[in-house]
N, C-alpha and C. Protein backbone atom coordinates (compact mmCIF):
# COMPACT_ATOMS: atom_id res chain seq x y z
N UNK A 1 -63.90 -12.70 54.64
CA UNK A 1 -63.07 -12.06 55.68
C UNK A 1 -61.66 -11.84 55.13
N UNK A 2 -61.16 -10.82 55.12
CA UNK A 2 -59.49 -10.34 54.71
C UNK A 2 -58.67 -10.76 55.51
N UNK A 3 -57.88 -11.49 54.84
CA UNK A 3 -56.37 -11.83 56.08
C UNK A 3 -55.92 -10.91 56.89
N UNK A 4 -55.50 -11.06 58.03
CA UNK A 4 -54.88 -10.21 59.22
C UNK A 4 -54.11 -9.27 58.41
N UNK A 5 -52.99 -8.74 59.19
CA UNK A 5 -52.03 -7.63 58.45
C UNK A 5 -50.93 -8.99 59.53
N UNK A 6 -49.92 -8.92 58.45
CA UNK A 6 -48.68 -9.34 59.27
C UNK A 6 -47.88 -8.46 59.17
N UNK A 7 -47.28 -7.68 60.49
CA UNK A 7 -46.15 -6.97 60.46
C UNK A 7 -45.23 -7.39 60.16
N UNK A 8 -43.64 -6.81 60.05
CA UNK A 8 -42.51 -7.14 60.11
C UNK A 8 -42.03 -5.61 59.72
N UNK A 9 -40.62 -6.02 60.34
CA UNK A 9 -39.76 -4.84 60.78
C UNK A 9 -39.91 -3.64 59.33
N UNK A 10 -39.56 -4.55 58.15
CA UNK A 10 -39.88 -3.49 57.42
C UNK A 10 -41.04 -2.84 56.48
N UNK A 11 -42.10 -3.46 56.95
CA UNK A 11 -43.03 -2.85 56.73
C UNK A 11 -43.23 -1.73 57.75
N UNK A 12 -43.16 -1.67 58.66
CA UNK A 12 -43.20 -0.72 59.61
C UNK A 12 -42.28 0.20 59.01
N UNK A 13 -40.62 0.46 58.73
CA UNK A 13 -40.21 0.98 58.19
C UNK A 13 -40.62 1.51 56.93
N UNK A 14 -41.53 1.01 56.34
CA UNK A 14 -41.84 1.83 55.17
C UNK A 14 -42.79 2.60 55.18
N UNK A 15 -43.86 1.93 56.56
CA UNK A 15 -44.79 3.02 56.46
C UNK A 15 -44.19 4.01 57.19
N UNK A 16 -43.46 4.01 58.28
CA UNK A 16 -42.91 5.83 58.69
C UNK A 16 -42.07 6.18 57.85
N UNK A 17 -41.56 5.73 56.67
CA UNK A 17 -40.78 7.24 55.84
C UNK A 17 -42.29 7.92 55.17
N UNK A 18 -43.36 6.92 54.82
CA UNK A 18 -45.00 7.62 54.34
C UNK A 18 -45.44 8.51 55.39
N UNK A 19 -45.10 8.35 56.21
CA UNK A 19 -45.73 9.44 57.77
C UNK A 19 -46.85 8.25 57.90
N UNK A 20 -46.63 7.04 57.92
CA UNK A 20 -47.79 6.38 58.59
C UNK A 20 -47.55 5.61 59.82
N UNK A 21 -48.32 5.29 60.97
CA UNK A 21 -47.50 4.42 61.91
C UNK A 21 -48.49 3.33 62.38
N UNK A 22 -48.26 2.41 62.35
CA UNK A 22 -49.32 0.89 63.14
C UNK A 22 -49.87 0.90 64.58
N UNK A 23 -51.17 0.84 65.13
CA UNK A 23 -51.54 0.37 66.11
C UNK A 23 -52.31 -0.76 66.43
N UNK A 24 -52.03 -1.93 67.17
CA UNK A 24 -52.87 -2.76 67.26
C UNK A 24 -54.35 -2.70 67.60
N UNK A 25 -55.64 -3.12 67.17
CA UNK A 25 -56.51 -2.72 67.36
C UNK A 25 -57.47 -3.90 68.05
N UNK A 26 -57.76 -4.09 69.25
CA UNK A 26 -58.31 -5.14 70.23
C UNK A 26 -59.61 -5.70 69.44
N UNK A 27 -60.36 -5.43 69.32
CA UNK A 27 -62.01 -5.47 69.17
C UNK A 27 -62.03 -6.39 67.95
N UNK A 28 -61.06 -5.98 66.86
CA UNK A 28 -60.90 -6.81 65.45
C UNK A 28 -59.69 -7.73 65.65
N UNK A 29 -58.98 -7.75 66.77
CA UNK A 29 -58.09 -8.51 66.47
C UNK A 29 -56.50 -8.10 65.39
N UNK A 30 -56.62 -7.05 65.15
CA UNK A 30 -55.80 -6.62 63.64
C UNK A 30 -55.45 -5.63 63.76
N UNK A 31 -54.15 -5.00 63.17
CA UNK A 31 -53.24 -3.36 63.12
C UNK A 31 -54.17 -2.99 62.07
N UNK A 32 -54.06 -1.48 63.06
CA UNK A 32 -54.63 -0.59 62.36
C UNK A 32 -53.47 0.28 61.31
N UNK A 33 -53.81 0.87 60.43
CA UNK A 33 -52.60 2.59 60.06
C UNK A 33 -52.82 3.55 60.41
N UNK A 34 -52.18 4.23 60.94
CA UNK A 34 -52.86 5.98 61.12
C UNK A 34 -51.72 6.74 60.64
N UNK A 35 -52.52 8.13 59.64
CA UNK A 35 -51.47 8.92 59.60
C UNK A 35 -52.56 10.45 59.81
N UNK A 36 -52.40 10.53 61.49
CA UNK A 36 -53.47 11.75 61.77
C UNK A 36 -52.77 13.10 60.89
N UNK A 37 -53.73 13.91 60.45
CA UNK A 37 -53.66 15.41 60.32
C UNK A 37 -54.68 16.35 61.27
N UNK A 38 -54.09 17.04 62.07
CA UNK A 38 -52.71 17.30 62.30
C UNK A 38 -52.04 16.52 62.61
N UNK A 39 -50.65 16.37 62.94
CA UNK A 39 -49.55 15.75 63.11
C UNK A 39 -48.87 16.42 64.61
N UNK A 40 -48.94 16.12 65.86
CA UNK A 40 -48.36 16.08 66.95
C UNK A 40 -46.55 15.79 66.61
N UNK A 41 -45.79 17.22 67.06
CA UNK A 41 -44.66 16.79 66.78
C UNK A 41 -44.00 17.64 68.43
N UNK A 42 -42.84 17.54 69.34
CA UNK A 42 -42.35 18.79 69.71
C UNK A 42 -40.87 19.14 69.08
N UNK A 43 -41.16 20.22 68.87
CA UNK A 43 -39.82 21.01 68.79
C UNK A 43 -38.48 21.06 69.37
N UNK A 44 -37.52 20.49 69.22
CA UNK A 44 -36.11 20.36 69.78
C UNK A 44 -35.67 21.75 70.33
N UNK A 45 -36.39 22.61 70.06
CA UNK A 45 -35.93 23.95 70.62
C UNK A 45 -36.17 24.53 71.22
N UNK A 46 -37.57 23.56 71.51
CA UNK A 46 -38.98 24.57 72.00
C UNK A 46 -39.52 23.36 73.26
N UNK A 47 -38.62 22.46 73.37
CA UNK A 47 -39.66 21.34 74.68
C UNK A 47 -39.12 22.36 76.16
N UNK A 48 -40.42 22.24 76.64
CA UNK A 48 -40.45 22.93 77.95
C UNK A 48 -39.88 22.40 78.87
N UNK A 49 -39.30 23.36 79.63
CA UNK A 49 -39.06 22.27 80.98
C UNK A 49 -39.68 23.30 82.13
N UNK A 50 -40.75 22.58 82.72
CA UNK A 50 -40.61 23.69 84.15
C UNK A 50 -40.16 23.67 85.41
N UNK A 51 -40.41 24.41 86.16
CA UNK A 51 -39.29 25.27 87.39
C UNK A 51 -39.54 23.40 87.70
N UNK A 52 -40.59 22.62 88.56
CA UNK A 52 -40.74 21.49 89.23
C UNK A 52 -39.67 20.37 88.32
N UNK A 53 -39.90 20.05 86.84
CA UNK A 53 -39.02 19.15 85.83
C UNK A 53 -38.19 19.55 86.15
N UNK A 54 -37.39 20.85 86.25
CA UNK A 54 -35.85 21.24 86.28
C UNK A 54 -35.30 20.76 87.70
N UNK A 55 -36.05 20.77 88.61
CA UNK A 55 -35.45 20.92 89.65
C UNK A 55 -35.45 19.28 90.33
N UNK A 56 -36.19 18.14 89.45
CA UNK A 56 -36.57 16.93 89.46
C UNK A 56 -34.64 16.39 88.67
N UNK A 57 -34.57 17.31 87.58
CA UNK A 57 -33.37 17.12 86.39
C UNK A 57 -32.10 17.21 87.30
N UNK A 58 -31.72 18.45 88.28
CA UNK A 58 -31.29 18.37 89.47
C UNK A 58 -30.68 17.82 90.36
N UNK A 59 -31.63 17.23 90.57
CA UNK A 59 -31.59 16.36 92.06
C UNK A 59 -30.82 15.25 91.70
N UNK A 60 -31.03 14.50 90.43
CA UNK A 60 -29.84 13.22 90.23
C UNK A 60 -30.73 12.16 91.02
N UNK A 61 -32.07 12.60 91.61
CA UNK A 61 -33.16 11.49 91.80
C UNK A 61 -33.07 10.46 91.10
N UNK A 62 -33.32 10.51 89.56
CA UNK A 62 -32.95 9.19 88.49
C UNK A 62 -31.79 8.58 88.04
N UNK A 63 -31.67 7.71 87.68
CA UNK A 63 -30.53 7.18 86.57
C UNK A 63 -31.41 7.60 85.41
N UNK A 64 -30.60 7.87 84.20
CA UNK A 64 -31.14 7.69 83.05
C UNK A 64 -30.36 6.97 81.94
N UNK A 65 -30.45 6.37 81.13
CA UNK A 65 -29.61 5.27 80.62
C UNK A 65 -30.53 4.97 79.06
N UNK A 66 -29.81 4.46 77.96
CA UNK A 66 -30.59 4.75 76.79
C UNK A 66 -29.97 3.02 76.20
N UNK A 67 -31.27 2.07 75.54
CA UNK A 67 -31.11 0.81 75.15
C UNK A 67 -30.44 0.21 75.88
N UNK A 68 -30.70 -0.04 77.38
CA UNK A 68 -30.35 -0.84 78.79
C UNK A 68 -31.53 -1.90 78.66
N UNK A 69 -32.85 -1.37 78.57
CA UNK A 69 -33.64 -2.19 78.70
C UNK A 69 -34.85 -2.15 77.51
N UNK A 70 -34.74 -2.51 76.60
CA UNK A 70 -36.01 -1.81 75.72
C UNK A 70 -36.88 -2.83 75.45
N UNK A 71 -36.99 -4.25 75.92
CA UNK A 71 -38.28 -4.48 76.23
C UNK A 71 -38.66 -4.33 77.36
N UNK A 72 -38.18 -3.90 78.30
CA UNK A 72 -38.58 -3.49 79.83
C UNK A 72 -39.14 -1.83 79.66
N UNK A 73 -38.99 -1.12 78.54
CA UNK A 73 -39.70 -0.31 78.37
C UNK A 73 -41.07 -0.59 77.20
N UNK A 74 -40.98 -1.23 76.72
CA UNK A 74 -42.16 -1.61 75.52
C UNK A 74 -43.20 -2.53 76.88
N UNK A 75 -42.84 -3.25 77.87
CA UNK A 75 -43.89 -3.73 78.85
C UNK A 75 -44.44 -2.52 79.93
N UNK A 76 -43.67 -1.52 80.39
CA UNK A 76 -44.06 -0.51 80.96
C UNK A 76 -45.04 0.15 79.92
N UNK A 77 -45.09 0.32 78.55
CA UNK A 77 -45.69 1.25 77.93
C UNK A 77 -47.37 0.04 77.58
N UNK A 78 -46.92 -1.03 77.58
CA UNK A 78 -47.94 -1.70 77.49
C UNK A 78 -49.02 -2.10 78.92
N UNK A 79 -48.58 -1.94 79.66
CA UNK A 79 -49.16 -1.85 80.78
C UNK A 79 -50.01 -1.11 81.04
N UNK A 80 -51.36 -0.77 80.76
CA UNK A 80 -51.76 -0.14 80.92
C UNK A 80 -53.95 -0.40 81.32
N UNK A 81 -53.94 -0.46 82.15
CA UNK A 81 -55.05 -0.31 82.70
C UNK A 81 -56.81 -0.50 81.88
N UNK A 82 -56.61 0.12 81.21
CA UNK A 82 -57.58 0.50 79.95
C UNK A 82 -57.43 -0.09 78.84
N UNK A 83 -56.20 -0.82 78.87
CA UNK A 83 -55.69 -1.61 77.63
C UNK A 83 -54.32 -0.91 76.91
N UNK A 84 -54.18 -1.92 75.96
CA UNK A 84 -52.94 -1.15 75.00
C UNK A 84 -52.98 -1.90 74.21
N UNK A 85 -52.07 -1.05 72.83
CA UNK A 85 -52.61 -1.25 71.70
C UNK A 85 -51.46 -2.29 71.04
N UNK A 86 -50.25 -2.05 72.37
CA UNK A 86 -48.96 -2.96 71.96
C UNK A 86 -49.10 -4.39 72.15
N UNK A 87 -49.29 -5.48 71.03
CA UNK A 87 -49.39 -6.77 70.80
C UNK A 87 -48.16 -7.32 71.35
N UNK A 88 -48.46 -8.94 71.10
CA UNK A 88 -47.51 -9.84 71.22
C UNK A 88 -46.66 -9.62 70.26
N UNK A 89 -47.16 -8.94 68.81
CA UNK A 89 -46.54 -9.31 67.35
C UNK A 89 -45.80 -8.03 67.58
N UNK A 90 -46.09 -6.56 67.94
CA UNK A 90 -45.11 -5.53 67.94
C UNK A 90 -43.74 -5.82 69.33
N UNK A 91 -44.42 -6.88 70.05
CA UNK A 91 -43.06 -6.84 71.08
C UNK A 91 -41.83 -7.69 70.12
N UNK A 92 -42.30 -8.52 69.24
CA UNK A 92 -41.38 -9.44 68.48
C UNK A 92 -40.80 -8.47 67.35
N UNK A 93 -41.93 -7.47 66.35
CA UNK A 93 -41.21 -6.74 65.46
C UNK A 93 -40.45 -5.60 66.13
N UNK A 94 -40.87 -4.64 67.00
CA UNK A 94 -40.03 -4.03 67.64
C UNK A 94 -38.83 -4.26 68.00
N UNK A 95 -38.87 -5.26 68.86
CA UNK A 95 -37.55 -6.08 69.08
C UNK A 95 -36.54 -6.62 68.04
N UNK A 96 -37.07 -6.81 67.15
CA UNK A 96 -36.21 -7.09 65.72
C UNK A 96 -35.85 -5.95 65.36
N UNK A 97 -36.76 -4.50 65.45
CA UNK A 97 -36.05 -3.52 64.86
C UNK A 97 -35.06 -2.68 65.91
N UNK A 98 -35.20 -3.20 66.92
CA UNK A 98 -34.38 -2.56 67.88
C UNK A 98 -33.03 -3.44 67.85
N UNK A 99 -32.96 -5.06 67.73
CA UNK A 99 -31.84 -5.61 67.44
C UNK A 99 -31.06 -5.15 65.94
N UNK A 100 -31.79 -4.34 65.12
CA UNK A 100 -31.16 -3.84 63.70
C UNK A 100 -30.78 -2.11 64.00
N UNK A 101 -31.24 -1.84 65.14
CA UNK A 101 -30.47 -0.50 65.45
C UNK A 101 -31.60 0.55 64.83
N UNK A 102 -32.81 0.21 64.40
CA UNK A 102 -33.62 1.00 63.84
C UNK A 102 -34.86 1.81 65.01
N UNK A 103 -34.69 0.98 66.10
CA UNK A 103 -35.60 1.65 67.33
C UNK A 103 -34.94 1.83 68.57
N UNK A 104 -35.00 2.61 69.86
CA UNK A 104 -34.38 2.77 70.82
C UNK A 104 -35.09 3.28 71.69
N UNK A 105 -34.76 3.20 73.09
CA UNK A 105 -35.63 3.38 74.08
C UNK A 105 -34.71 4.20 75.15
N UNK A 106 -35.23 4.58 75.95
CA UNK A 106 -35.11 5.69 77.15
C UNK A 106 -35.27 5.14 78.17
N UNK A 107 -34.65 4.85 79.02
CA UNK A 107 -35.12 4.02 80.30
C UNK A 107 -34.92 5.28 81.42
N UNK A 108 -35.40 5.16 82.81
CA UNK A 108 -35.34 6.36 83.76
C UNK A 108 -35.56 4.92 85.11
N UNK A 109 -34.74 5.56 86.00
CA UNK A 109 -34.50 3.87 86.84
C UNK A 109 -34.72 4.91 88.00
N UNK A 110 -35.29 4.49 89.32
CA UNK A 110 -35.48 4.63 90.81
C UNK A 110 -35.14 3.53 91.57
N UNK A 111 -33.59 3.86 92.29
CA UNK A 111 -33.70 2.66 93.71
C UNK A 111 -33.41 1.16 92.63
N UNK A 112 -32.46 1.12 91.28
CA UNK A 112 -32.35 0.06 90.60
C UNK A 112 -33.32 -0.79 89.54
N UNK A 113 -34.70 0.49 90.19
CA UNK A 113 -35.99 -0.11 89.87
C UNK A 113 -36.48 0.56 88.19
N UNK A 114 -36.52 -0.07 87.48
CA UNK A 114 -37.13 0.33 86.00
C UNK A 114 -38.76 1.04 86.64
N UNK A 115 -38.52 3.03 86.07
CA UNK A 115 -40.03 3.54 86.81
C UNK A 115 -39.95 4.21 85.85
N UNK A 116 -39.65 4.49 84.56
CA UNK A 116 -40.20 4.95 83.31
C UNK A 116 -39.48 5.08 81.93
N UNK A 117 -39.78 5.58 80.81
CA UNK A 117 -39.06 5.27 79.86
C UNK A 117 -40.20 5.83 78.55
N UNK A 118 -39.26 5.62 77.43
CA UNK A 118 -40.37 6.18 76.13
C UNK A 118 -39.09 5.66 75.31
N UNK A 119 -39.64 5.06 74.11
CA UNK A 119 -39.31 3.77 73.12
C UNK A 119 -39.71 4.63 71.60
N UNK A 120 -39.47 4.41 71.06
CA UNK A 120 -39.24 4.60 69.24
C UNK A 120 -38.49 4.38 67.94
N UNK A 121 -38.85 4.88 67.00
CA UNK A 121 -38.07 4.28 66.08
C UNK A 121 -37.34 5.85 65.29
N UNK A 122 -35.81 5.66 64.88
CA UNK A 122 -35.36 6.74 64.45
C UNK A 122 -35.03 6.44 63.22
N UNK A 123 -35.30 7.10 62.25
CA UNK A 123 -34.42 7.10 61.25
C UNK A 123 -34.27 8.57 60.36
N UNK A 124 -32.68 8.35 59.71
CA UNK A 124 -32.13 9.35 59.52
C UNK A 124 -32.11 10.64 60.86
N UNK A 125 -32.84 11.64 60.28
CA UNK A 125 -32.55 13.04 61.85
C UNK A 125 -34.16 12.93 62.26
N UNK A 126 -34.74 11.97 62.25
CA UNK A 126 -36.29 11.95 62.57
C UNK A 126 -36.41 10.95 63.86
N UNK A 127 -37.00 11.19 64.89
CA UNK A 127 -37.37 9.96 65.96
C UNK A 127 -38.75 10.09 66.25
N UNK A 128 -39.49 8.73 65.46
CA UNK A 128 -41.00 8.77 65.61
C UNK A 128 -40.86 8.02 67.46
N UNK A 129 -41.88 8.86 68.47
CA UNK A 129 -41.37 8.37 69.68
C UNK A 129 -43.15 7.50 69.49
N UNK A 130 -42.98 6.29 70.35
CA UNK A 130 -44.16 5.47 69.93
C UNK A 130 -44.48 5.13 70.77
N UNK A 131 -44.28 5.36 72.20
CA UNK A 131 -45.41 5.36 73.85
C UNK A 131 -44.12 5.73 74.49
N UNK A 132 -44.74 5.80 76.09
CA UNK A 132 -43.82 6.35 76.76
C UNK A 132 -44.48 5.83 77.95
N UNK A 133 -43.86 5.22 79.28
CA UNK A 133 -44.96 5.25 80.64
C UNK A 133 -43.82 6.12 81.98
N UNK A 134 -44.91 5.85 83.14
CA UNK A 134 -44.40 6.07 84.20
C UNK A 134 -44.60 5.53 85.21
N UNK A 135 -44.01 4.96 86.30
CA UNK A 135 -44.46 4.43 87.63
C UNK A 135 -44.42 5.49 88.89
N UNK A 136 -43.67 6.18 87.93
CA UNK A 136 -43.34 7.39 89.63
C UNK A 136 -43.43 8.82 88.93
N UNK A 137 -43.56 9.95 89.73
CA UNK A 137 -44.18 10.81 88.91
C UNK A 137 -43.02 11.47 88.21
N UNK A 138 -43.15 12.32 87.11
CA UNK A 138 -41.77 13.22 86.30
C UNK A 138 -40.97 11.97 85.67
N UNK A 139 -41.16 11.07 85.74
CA UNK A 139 -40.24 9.76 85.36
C UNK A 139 -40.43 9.73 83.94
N UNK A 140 -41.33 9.75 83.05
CA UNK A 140 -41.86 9.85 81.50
C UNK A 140 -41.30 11.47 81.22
N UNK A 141 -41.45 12.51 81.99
CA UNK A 141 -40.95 13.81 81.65
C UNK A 141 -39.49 13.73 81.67
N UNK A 142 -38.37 13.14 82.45
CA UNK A 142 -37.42 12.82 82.69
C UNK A 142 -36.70 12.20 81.40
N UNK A 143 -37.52 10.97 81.16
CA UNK A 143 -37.37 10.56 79.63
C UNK A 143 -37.32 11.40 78.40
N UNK A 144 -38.03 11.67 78.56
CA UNK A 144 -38.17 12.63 77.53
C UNK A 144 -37.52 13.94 77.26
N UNK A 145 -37.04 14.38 78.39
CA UNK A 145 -36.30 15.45 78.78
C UNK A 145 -34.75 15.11 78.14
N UNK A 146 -34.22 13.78 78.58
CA UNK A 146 -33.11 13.12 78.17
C UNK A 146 -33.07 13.01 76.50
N UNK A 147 -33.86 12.83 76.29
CA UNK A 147 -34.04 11.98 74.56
C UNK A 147 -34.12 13.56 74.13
N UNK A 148 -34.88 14.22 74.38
CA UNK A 148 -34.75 16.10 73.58
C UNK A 148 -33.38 16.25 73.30
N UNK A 149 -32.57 16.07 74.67
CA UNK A 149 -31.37 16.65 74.62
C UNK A 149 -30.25 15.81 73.96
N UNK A 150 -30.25 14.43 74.00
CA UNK A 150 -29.68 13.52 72.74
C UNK A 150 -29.75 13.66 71.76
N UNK A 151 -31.25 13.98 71.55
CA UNK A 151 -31.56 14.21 69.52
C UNK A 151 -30.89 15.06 69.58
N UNK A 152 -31.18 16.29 69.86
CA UNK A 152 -30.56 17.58 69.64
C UNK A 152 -28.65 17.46 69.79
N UNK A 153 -28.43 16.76 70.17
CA UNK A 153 -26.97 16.83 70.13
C UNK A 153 -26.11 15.53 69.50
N UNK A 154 -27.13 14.59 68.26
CA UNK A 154 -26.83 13.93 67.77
C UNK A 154 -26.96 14.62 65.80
N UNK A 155 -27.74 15.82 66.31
CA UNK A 155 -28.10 16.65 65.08
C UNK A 155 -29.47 16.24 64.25
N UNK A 156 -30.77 15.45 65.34
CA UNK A 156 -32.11 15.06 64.48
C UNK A 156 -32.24 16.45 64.46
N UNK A 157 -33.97 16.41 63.30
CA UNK A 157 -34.15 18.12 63.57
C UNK A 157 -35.98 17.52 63.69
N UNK A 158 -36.39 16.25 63.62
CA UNK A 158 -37.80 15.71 63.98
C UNK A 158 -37.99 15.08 65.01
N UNK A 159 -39.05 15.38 66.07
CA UNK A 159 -39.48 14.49 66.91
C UNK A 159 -41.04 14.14 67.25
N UNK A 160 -41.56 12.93 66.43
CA UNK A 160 -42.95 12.78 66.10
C UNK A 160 -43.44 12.40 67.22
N UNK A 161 -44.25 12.85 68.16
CA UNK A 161 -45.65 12.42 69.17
C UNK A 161 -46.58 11.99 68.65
N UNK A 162 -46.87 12.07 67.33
CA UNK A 162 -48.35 11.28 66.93
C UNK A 162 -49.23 12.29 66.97
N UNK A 163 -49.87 11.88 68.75
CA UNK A 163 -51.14 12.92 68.86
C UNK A 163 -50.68 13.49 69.86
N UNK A 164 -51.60 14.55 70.08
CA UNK A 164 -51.50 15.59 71.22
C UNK A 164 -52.05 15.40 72.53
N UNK A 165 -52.11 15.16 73.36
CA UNK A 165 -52.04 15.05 74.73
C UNK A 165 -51.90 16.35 75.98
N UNK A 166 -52.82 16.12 76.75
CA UNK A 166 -52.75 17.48 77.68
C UNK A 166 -51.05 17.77 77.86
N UNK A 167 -50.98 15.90 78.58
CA UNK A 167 -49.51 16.35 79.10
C UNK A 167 -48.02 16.39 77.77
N UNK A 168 -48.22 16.19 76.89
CA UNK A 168 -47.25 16.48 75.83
C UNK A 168 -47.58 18.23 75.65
N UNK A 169 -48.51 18.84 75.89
CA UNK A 169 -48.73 19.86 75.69
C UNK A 169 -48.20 20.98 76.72
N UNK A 170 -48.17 20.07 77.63
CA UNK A 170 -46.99 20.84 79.00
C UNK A 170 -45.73 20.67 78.80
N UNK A 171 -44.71 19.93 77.62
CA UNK A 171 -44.03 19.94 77.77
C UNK A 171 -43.65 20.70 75.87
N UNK A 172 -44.74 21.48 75.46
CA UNK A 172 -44.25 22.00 74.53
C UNK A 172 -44.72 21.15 73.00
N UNK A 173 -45.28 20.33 73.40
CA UNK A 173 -45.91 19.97 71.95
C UNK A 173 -46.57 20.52 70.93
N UNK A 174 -46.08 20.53 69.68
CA UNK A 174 -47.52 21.30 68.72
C UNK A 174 -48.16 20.34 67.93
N UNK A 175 -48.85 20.76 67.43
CA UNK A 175 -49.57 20.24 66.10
C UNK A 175 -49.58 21.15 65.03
N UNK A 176 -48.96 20.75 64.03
CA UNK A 176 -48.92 21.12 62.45
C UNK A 176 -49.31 20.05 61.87
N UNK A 177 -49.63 20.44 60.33
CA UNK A 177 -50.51 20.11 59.30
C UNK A 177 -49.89 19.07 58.85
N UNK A 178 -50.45 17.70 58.21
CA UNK A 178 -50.17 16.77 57.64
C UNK A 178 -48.78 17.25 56.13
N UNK A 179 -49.76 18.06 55.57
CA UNK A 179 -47.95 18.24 54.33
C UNK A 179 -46.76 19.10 55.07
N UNK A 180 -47.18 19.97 56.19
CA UNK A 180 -46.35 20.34 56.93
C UNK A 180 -44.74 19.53 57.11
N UNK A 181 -45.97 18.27 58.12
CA UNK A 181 -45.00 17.36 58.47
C UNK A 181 -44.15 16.59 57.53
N UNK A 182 -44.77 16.30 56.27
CA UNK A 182 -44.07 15.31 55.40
C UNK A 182 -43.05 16.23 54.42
N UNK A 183 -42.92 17.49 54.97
CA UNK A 183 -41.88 18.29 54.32
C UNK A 183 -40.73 18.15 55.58
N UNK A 184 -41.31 18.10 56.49
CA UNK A 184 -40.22 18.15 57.30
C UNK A 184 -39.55 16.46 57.73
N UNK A 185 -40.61 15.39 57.45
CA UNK A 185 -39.82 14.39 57.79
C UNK A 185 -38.80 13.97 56.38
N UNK A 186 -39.25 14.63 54.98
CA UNK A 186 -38.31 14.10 54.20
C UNK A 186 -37.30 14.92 54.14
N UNK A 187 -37.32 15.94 55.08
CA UNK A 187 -35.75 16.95 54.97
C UNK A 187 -34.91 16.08 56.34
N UNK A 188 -35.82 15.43 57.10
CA UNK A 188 -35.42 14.52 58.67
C UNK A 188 -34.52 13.45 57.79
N UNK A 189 -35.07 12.74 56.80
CA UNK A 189 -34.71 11.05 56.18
C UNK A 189 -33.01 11.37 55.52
N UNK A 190 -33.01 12.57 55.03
CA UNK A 190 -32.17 12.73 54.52
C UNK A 190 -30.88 13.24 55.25
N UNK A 191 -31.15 13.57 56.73
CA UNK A 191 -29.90 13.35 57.39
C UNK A 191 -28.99 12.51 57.56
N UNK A 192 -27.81 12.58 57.74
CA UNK A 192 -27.37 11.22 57.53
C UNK A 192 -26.50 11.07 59.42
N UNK A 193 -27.53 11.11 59.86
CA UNK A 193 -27.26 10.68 61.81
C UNK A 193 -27.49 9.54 62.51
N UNK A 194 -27.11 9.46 63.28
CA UNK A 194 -27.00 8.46 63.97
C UNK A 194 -27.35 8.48 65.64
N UNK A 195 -28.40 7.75 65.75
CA UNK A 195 -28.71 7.78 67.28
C UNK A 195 -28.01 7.29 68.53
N UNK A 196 -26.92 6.25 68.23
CA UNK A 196 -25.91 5.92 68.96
C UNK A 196 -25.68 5.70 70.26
N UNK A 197 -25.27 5.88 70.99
CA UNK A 197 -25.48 5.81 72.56
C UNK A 197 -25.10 7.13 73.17
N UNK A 198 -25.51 6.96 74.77
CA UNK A 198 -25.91 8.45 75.22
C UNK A 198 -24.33 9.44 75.30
């Protein structure tokens, strides 16, 4: 039998400058790697918003607030019904890389109440985004809506989804090709930005 995989902060860091990213995998007990082709990314130029999101953006319904709570968003994203793939061991490495300024999260608040958010890790002009949830509806679109418009005005020019999803696909997601992407995340590494606060 092969020893487990032990994470730590920078192994994780090394596999996303490779375009690779970790998921915990239930059944074996052990992280998996994935580096899908295609490559789920959206476009900073190109995320949708429609007439219902805009008018949600509007209303001032939410707070939105950025590294307020980011294990209160890594338990929202783990929460999940069907399971999840987020361990005990990624709430500890996450959290280490979020105390080193290497991951950051999106929080979206209702009534004081934490109701959605989306968490990742940035480096250089690249933000691999690595789950996202919701308790109330548009609350994950909201997030995400916020974080488009941060990257973009912090000067990233990458924003990795992984995989593709109906609903990432409503908000403008594509999929391009594995060398695609690794041309564009090593032109991302070499920015020299900073994710900073909102």
């Amino acid at each position: 039998m092969r020893p487990k995989t032990k994470l730590s902060p920078d192994l994780v860091i090394s596999a996303y400058i490779q375009g690779i990213f970790p998921m915990y995998i239930s059944s074996v007990d052990d992280i998996g790697w994935y580096q899908p082709d295609p490559r789920a990314v959206i476009p900073l130029d190109g995320f949708y918003i429609s007439r219902s999101l805009a008018k949600t953006l509007k209303s001032n319904k939410f707070e939105v607030t950025f590294d307020r709570d980011f294990e209160g968003v890594m338990k929202g994203c783990a929460d999940r019904p069907e399971g999840t793939w987020i361990s005990e061991e990624f709430f500890r490495v996450f959290g280490e890389l979020h105390a080193r300024c290497d991951c950051h999260s999106v929080e979206v608040w209702y009534e004081r109440r934490l109701v959605g958010g989306v968490y990742g890790v940035a480096l250089g002009g690249a933000f691999m985004a690595e789950s996202m949830f919701h308790y109330i509806t548009d609350a994950s679109k909201v997030a995400l809506a916020h974080l488009v418009q941060h990257l973009r005005n912090k000067g990233f020019i990458l924003l990795d989804v992984q995989y593709l999803t109906p609903h990432l696909v409503s908000l403008g997601a594509v999929e391009i090709p594995h060398e695609q992407y690794m041309e564009r995340l090593d032109l991302a590494l070499d920015i020299p930005t900073y994710f900073g606060e909102q």
